[in-house]
C-alpha atoms as a PDB file:
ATOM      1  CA  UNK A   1     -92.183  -0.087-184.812  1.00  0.00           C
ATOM      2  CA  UNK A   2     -89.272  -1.689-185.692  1.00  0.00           C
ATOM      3  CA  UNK A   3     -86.439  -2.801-183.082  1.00  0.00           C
ATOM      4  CA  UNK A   4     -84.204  -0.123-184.892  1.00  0.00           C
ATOM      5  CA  UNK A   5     -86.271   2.510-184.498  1.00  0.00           C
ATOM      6  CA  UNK A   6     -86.877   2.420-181.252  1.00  0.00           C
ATOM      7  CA  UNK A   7     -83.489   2.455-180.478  1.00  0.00           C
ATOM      8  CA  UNK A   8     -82.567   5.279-182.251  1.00  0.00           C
ATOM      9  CA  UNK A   9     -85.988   7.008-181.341  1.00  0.00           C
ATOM     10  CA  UNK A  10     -85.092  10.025-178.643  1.00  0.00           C
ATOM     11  CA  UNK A  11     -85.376   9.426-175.286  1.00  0.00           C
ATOM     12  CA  UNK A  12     -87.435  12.287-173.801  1.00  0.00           C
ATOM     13  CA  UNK A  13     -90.184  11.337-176.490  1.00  0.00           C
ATOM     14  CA  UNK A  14     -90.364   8.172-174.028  1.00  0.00           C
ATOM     15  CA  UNK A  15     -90.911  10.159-170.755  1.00  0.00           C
ATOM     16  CA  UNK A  16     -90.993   6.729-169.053  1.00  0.00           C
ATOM     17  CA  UNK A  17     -91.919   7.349-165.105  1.00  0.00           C
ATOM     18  CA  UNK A  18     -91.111   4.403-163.498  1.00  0.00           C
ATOM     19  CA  UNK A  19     -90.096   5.846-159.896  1.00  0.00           C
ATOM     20  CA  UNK A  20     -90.652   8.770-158.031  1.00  0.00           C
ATOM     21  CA  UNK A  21     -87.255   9.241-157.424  1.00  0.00           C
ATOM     22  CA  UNK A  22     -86.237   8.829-160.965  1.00  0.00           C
ATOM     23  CA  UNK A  23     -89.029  11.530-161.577  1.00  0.00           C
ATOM     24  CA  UNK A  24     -87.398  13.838-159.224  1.00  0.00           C
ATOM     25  CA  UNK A  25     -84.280  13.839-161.095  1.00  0.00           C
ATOM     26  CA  UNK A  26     -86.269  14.480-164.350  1.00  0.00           C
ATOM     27  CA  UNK A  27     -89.567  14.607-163.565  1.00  0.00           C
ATOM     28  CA  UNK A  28     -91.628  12.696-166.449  1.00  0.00           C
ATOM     29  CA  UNK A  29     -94.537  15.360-165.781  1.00  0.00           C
ATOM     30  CA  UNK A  30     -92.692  17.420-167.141  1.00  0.00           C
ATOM     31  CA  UNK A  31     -91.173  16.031-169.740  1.00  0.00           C
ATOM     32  CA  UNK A  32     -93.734  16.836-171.944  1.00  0.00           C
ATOM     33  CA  UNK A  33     -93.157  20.332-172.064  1.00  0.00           C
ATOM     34  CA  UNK A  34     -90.322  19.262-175.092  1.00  0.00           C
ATOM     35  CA  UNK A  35     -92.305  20.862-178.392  1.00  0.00           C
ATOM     36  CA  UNK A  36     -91.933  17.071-180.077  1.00  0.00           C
ATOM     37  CA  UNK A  37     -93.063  15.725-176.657  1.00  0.00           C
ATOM     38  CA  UNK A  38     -96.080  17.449-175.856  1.00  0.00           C
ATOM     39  CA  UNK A  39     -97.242  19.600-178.473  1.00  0.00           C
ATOM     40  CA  UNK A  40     -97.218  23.154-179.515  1.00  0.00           C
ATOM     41  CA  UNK A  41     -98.583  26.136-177.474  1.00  0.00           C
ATOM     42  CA  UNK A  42    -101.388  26.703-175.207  1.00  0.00           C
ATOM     43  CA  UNK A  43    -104.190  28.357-177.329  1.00  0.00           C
ATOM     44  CA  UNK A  44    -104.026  32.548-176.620  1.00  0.00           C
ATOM     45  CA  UNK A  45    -107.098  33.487-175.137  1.00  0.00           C
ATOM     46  CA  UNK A  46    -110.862  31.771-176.324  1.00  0.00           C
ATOM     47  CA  UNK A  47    -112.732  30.708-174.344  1.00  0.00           C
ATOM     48  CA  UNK A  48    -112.141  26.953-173.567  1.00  0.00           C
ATOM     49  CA  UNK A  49    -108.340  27.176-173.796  1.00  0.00           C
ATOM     50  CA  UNK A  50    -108.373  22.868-174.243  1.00  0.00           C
ATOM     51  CA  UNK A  51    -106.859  22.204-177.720  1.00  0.00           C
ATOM     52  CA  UNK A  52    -103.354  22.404-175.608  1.00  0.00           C
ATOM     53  CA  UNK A  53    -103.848  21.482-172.026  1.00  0.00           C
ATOM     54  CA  UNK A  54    -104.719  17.982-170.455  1.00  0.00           C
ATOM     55  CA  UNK A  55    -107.994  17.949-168.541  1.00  0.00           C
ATOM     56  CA  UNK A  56    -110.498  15.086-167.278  1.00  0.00           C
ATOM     57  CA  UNK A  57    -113.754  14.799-165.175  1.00  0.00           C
ATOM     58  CA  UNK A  58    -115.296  12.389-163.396  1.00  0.00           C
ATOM     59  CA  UNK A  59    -112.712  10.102-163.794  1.00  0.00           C
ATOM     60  CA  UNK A  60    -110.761   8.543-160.787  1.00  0.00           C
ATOM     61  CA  UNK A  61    -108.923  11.433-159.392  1.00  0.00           C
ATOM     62  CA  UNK A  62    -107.038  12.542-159.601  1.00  0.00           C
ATOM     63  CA  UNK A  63     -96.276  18.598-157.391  1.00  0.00           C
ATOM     64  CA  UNK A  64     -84.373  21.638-156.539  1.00  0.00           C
ATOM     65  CA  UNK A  65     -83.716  24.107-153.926  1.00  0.00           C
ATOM     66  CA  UNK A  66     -85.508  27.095-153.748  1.00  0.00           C
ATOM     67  CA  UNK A  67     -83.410  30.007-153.750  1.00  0.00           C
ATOM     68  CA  UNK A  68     -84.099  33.604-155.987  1.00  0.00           C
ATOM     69  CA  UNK A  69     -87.712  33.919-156.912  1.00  0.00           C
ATOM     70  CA  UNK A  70     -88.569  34.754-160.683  1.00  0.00           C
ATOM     71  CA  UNK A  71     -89.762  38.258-159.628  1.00  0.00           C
ATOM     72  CA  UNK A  72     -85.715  38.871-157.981  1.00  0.00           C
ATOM     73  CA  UNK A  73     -86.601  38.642-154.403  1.00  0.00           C
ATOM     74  CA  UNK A  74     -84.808  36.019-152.500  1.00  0.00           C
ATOM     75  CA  UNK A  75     -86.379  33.145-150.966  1.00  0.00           C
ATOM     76  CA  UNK A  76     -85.404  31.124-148.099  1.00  0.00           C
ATOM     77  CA  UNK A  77     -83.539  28.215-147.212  1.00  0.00           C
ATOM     78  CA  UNK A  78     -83.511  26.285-144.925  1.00  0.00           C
ATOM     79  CA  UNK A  79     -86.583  24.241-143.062  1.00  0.00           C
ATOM     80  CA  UNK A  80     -89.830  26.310-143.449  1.00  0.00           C
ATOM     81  CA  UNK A  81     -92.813  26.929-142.028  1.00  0.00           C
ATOM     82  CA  UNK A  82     -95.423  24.083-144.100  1.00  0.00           C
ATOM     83  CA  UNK A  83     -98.241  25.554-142.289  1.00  0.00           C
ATOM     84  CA  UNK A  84     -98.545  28.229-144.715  1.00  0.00           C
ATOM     85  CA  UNK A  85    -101.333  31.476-143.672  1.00  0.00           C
ATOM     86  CA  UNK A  86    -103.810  32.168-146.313  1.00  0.00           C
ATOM     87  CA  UNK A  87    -103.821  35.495-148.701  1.00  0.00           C
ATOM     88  CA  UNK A  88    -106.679  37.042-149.824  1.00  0.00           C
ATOM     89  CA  UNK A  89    -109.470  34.318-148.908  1.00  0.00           C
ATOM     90  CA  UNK A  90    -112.811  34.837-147.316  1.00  0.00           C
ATOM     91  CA  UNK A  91    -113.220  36.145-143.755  1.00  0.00           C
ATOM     92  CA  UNK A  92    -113.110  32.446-142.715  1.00  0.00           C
ATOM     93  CA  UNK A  93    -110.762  30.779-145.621  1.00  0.00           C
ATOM     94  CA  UNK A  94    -113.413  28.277-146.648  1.00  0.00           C
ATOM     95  CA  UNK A  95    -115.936  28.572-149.716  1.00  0.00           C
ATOM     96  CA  UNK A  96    -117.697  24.997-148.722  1.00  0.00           C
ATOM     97  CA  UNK A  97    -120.740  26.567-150.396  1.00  0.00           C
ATOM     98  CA  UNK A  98    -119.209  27.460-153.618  1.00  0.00           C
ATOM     99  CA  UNK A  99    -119.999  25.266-156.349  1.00  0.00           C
ATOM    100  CA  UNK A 100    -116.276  24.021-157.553  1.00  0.00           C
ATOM    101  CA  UNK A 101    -115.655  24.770-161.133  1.00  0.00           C
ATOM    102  CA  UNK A 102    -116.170  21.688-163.921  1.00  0.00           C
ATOM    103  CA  UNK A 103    -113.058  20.425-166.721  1.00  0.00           C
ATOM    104  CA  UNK A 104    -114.229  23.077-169.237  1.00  0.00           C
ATOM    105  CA  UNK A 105    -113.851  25.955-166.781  1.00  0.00           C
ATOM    106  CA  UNK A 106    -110.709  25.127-165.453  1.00  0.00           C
ATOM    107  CA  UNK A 107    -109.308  24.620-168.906  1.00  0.00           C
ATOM    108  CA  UNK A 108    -110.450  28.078-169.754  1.00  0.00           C
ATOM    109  CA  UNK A 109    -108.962  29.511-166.153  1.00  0.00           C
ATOM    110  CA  UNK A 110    -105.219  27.615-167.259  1.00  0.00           C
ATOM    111  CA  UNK A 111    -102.809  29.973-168.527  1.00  0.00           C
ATOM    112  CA  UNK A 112    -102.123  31.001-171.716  1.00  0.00           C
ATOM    113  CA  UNK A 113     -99.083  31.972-173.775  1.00  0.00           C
ATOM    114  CA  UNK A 114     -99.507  35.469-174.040  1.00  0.00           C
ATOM    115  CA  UNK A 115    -100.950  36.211-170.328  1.00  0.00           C
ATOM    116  CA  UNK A 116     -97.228  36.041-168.862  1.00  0.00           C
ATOM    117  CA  UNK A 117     -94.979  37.860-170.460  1.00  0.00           C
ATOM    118  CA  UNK A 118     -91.743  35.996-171.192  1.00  0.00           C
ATOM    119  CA  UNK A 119     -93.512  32.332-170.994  1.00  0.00           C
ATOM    120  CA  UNK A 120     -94.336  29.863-173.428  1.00  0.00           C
ATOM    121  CA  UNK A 121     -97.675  27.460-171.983  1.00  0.00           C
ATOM    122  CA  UNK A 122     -97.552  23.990-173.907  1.00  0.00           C
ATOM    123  CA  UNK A 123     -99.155  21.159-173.362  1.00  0.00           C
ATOM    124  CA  UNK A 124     -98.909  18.300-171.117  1.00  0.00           C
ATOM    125  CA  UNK A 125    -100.163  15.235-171.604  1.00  0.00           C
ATOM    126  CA  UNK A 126     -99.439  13.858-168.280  1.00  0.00           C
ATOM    127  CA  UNK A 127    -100.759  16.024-165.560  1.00  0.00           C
ATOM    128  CA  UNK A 128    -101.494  13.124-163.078  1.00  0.00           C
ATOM    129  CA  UNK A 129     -99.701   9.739-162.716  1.00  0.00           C
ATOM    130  CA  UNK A 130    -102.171   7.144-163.571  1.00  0.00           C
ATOM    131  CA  UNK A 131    -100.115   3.832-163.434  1.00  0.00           C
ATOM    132  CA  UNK A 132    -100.635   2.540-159.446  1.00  0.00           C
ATOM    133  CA  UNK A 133     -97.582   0.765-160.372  1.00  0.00           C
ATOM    134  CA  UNK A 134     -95.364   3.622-160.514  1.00  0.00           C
ATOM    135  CA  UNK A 135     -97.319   4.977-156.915  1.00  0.00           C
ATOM    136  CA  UNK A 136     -94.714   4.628-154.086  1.00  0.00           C
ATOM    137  CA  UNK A 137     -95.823   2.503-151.437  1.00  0.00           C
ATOM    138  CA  UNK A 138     -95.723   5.422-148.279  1.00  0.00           C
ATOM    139  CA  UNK A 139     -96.735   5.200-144.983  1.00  0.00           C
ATOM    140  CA  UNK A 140     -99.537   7.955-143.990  1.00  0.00           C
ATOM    141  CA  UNK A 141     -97.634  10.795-143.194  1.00  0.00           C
ATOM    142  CA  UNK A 142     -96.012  10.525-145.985  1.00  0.00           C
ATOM    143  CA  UNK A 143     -98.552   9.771-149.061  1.00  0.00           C
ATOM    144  CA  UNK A 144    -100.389  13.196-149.242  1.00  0.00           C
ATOM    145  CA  UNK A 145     -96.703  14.114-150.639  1.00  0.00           C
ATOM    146  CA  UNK A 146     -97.650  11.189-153.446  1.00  0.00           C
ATOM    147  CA  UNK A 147    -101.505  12.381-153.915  1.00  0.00           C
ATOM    148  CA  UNK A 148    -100.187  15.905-155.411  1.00  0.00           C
ATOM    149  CA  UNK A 149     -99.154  13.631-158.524  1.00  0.00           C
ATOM    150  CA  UNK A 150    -101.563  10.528-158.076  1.00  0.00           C
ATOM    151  CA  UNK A 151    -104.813  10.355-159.633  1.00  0.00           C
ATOM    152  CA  UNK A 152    -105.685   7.633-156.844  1.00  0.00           C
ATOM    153  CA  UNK A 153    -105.633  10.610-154.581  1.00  0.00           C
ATOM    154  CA  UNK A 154    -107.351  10.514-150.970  1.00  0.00           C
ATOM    155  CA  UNK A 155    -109.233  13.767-151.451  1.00  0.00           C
ATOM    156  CA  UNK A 156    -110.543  12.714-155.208  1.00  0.00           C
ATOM    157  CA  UNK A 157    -110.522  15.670-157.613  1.00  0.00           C
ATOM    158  CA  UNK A 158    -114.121  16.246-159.093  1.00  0.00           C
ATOM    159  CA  UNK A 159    -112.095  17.596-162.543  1.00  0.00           C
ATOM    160  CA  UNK A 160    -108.823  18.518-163.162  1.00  0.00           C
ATOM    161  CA  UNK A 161    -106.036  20.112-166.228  1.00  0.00           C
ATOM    162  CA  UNK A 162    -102.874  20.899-166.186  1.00  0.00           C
ATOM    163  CA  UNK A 163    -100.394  22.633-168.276  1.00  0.00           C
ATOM    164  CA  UNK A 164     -96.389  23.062-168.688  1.00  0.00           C
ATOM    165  CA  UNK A 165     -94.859  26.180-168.805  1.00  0.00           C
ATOM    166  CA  UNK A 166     -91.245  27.403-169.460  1.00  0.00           C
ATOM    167  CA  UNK A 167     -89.726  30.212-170.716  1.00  0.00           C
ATOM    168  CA  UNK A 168     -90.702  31.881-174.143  1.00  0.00           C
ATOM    169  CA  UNK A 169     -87.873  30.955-176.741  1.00  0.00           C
ATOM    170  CA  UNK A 170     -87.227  27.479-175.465  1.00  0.00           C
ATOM    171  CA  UNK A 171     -89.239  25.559-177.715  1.00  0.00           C
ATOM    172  CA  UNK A 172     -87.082  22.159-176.200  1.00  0.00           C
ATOM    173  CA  UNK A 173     -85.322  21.224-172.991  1.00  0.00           C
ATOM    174  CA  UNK A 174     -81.745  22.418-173.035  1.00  0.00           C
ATOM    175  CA  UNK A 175     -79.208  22.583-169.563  1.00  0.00           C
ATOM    176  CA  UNK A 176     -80.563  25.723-168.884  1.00  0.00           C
ATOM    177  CA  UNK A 177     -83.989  25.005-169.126  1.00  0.00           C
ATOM    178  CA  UNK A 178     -86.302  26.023-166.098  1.00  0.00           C
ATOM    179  CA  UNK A 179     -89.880  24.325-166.267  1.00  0.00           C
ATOM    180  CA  UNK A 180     -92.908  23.591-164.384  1.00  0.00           C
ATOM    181  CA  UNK A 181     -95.605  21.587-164.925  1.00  0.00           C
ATOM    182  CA  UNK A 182     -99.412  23.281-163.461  1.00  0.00           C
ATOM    183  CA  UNK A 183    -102.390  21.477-162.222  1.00  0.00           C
ATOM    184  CA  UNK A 184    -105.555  23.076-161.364  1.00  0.00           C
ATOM    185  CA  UNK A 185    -107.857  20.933-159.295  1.00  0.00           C
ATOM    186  CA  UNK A 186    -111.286  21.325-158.212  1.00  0.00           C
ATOM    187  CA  UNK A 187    -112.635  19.099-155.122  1.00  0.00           C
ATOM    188  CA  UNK A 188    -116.526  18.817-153.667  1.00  0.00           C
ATOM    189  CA  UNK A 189    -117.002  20.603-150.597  1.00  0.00           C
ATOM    190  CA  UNK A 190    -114.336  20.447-147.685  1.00  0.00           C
ATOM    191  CA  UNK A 191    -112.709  18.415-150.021  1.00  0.00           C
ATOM    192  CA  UNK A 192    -109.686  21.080-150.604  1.00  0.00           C
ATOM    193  CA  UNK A 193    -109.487  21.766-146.944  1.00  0.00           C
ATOM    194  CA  UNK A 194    -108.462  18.340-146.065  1.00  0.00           C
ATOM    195  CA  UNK A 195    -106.374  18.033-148.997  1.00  0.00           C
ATOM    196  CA  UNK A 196    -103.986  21.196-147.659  1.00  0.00           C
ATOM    197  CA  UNK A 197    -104.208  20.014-144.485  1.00  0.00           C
ATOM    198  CA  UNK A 198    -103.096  16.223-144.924  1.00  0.00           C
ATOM    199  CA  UNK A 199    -100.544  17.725-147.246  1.00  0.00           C
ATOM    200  CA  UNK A 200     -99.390  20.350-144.656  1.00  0.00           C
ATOM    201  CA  UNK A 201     -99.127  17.519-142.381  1.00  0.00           C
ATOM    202  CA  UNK A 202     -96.628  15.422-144.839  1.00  0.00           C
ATOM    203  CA  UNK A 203     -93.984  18.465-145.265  1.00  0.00           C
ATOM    204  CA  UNK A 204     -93.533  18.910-142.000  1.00  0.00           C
ATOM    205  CA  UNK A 205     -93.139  14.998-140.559  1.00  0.00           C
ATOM    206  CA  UNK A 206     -92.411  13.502-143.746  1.00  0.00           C
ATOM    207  CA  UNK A 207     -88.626  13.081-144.245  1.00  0.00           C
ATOM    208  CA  UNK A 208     -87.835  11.036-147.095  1.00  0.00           C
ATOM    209  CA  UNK A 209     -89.631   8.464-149.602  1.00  0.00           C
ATOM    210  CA  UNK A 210     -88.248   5.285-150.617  1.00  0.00           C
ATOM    211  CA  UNK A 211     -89.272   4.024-154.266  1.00  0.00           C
ATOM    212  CA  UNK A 212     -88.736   0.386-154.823  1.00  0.00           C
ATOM    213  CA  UNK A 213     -88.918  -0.592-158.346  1.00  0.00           C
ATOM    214  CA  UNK A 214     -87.301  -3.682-160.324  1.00  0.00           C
ATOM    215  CA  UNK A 215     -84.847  -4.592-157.463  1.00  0.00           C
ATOM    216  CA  UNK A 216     -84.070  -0.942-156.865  1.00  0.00           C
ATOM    217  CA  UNK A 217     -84.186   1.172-154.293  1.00  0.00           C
ATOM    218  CA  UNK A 218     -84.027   4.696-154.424  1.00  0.00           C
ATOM    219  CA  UNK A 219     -84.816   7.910-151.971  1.00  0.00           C
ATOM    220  CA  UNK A 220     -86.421  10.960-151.941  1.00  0.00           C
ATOM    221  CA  UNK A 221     -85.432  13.642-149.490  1.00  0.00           C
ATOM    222  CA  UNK A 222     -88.739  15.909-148.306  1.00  0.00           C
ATOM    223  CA  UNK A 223     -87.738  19.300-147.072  1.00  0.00           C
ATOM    224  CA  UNK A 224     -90.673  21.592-145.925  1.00  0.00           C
ATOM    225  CA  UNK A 225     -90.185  25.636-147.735  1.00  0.00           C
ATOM    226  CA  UNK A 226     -91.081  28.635-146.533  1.00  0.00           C
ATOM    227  CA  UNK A 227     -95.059  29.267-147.437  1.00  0.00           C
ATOM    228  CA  UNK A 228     -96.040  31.516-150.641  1.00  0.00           C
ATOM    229  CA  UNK A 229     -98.782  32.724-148.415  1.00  0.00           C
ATOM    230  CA  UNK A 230    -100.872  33.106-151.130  1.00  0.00           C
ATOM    231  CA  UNK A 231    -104.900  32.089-151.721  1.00  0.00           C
ATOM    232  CA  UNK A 232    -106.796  30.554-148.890  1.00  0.00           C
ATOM    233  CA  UNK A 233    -104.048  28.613-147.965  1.00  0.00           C
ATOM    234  CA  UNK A 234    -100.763  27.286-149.150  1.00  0.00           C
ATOM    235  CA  UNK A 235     -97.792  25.072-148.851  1.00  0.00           C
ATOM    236  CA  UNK A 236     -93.849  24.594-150.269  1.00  0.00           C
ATOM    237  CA  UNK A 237     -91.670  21.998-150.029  1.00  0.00           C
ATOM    238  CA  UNK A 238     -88.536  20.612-152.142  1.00  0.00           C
ATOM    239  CA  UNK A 239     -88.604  16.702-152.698  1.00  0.00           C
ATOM    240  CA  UNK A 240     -84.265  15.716-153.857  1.00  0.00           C
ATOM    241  CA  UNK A 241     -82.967  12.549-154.884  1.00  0.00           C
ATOM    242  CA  UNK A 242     -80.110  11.487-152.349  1.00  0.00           C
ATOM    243  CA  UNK A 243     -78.323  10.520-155.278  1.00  0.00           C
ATOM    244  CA  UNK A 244     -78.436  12.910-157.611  1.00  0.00           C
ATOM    245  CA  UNK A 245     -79.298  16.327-155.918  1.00  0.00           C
ATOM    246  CA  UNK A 246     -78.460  18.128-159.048  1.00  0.00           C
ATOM    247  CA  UNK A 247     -81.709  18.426-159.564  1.00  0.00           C
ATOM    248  CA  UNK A 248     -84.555  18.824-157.253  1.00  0.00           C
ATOM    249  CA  UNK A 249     -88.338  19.632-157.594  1.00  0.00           C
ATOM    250  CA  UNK A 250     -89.634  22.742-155.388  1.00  0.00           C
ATOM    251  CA  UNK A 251     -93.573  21.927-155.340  1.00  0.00           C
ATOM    252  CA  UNK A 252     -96.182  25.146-154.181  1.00  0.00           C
ATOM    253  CA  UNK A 253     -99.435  24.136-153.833  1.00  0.00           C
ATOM    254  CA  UNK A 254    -102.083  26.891-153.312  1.00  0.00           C
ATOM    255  CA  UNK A 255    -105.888  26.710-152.397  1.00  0.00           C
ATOM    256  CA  UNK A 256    -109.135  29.122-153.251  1.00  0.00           C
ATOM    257  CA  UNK A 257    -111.873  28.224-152.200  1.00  0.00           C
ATOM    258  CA  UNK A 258    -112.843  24.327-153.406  1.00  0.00           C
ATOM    259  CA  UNK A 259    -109.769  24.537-155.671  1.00  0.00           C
ATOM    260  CA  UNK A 260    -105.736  24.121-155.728  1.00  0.00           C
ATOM    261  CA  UNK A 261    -103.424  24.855-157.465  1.00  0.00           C
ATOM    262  CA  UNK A 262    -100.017  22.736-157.877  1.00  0.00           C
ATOM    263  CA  UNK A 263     -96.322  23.723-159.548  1.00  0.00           C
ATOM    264  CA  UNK A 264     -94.024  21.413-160.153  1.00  0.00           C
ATOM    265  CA  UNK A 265     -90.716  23.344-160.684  1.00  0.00           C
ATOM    266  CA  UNK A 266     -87.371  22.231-161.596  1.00  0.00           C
ATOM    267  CA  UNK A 267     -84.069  23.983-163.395  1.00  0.00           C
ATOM    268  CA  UNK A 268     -81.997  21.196-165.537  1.00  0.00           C
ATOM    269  CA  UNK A 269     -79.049  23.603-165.186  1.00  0.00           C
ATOM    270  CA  UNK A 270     -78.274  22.084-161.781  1.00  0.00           C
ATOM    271  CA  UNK A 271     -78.822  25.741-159.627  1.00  0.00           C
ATOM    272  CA  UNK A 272     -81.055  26.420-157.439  1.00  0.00           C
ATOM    273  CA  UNK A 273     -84.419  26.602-158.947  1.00  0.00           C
ATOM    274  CA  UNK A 274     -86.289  30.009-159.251  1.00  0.00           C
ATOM    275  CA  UNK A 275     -89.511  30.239-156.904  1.00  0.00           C
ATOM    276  CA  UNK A 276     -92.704  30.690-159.588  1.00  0.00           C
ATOM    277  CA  UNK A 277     -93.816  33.771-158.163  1.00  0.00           C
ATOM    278  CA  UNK A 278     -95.001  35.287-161.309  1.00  0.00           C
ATOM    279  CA  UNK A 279     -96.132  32.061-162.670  1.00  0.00           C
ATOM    280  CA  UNK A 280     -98.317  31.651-159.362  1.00  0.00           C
ATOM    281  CA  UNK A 281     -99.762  35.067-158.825  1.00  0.00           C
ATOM    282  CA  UNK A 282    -100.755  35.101-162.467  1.00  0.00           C
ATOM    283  CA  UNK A 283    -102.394  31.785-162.272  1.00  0.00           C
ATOM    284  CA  UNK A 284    -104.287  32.619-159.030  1.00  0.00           C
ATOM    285  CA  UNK A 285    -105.447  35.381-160.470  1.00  0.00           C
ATOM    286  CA  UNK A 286    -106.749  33.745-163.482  1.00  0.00           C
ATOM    287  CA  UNK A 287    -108.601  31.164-161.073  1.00  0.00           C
ATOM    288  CA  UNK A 288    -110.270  33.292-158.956  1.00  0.00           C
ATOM    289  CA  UNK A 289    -111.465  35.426-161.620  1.00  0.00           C
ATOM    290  CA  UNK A 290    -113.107  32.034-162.920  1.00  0.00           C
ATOM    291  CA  UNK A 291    -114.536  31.628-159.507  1.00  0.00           C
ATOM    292  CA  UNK A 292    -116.072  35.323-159.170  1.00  0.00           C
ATOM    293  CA  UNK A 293    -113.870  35.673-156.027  1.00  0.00           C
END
């Protein structure tokens, strides 16, 4: 590549993510979500769904205020309760028994464009950070906040894909672009347990992360949400850059059983970002039907 065309080359092909606060401002997970960044559309339907979503295996392991939810309800601000009560899980909220689903069958339980009306799924290329340089050096009750992003997790994921999703129509970012980036993880038993509840843990007594990178130092606000209540078990929390609070990332993470699932949502138009409802109960409904639950 020549020295010219790199500098006229676009920036969000680059997606560089070189801090985690830089990543909250625009996070590079979910950059790819662009059609020349990250490829076309989720397959519709078949039955491994993987020509358009990022998955691995066996690998080392491996998410903006919220204010109006998608579905038109309002959510809350304010300090929430990170402790979040389960939804429709087991009469005990733990499936340690149940095997945990492999990289084919969680590609197939990702959504699709065409399961949600209104959303275009495309493919993401970077569903996990896998550079340790670009891990933020926490203390402990802050670095389950890092793990929902970090293949060097503490809880290691026994597979994992992930998807973006935004709305149908908007084949590339634009100012009024709302996006999230989806990772389904499956974890070997008690695995997912500990997971939610180190990560429960962080949003409450984790207050802010500071990223330094190259002589710079940047921070991250953590602010604990209001729980979805959905699954087993779940948790909500926005992460801001003190800088540049235009644009925040409201992360839901939900367990079933030996599995979670994360969303990484922001809105580039500088407003409060919707809650995924829709996006959520559609995708938990997907996953447990891959589980038999």
């Amino acid at each position: 590549m020549t020295r010219t065309t790199r500098t006229t080359r676009p920036a969000r092909l680059r997606a560089p993510r070189r801090t985690l606060a830089a990543a909250v401002v625009l996070p590079a997970l979910l950059l790819p979500l662009t059609a020349c960044g990250g490829g076309g559309d989720a397959d519709q339907g078949g039955s491994d769904g993987g020509a358009s979503s990022d998955s691995k295996s066996g690998s080392k392991d491996g998410g903006a205020k919220g204010g109006n939810s998608e579905d038109g309800k309002d959510g809350k601000d304010g300090k929430g309760d990170a402790g979040g009560d389960g939804g429709s899980g087991g009469a005990d909220g733990s499936d340690k028994a149940a095997k945990p689903l492999g990289e084919q069958q969680l590609r197939s339980a990702l959504l699709k464009t065409g399961d949600l009306s209104g959303y275009r799924v495309n493919e993401s290329k970077t569903a996990l950070s896998e550079d340790d340089d670009d891990t933020p050096r926490t203390g402990p009750e802050c670095r389950p906040l890092i793990d929902v992003f970090s293949s060097d997790s503490k809880q290691k994921r026994s597979a994992w894909a992930g998807i973006g999703i935004v709305k149908r129509g908007e084949d590339e970012l634009n100012a009024r672009s709302t996006i999230h980036q989806v990772l389904l993880s499956a974890y070997r038993p008690g695995d997912a347990e500990a997971f939610m509840g180190d990560l429960k843990s962080a949003a409450r007594q984790c207050e802010q992360i500071v990223d330094k990178k190259a002589g710079r130092t940047e921070k991250v606000t953590v602010e604990a949400r209001p729980s979805p209540r959905r699954g087993d078990d779940s948790v909500r929390f926005l992460m801001e850059n003190t800088e540049k609070r235009k644009t925040g990332v409201l992360v839901t993470v939900v367990r079933s059983g030996a599995h979670t699932m994360s969303f990484m949502s922001t809105s580039l138009s500088g407003e409060r970002v919707a809650e995924p409802k829709p996006v959520v109960d559609k995708q938990l409904a997907k996953l447990e039907a891959a589980t038999g639950r």
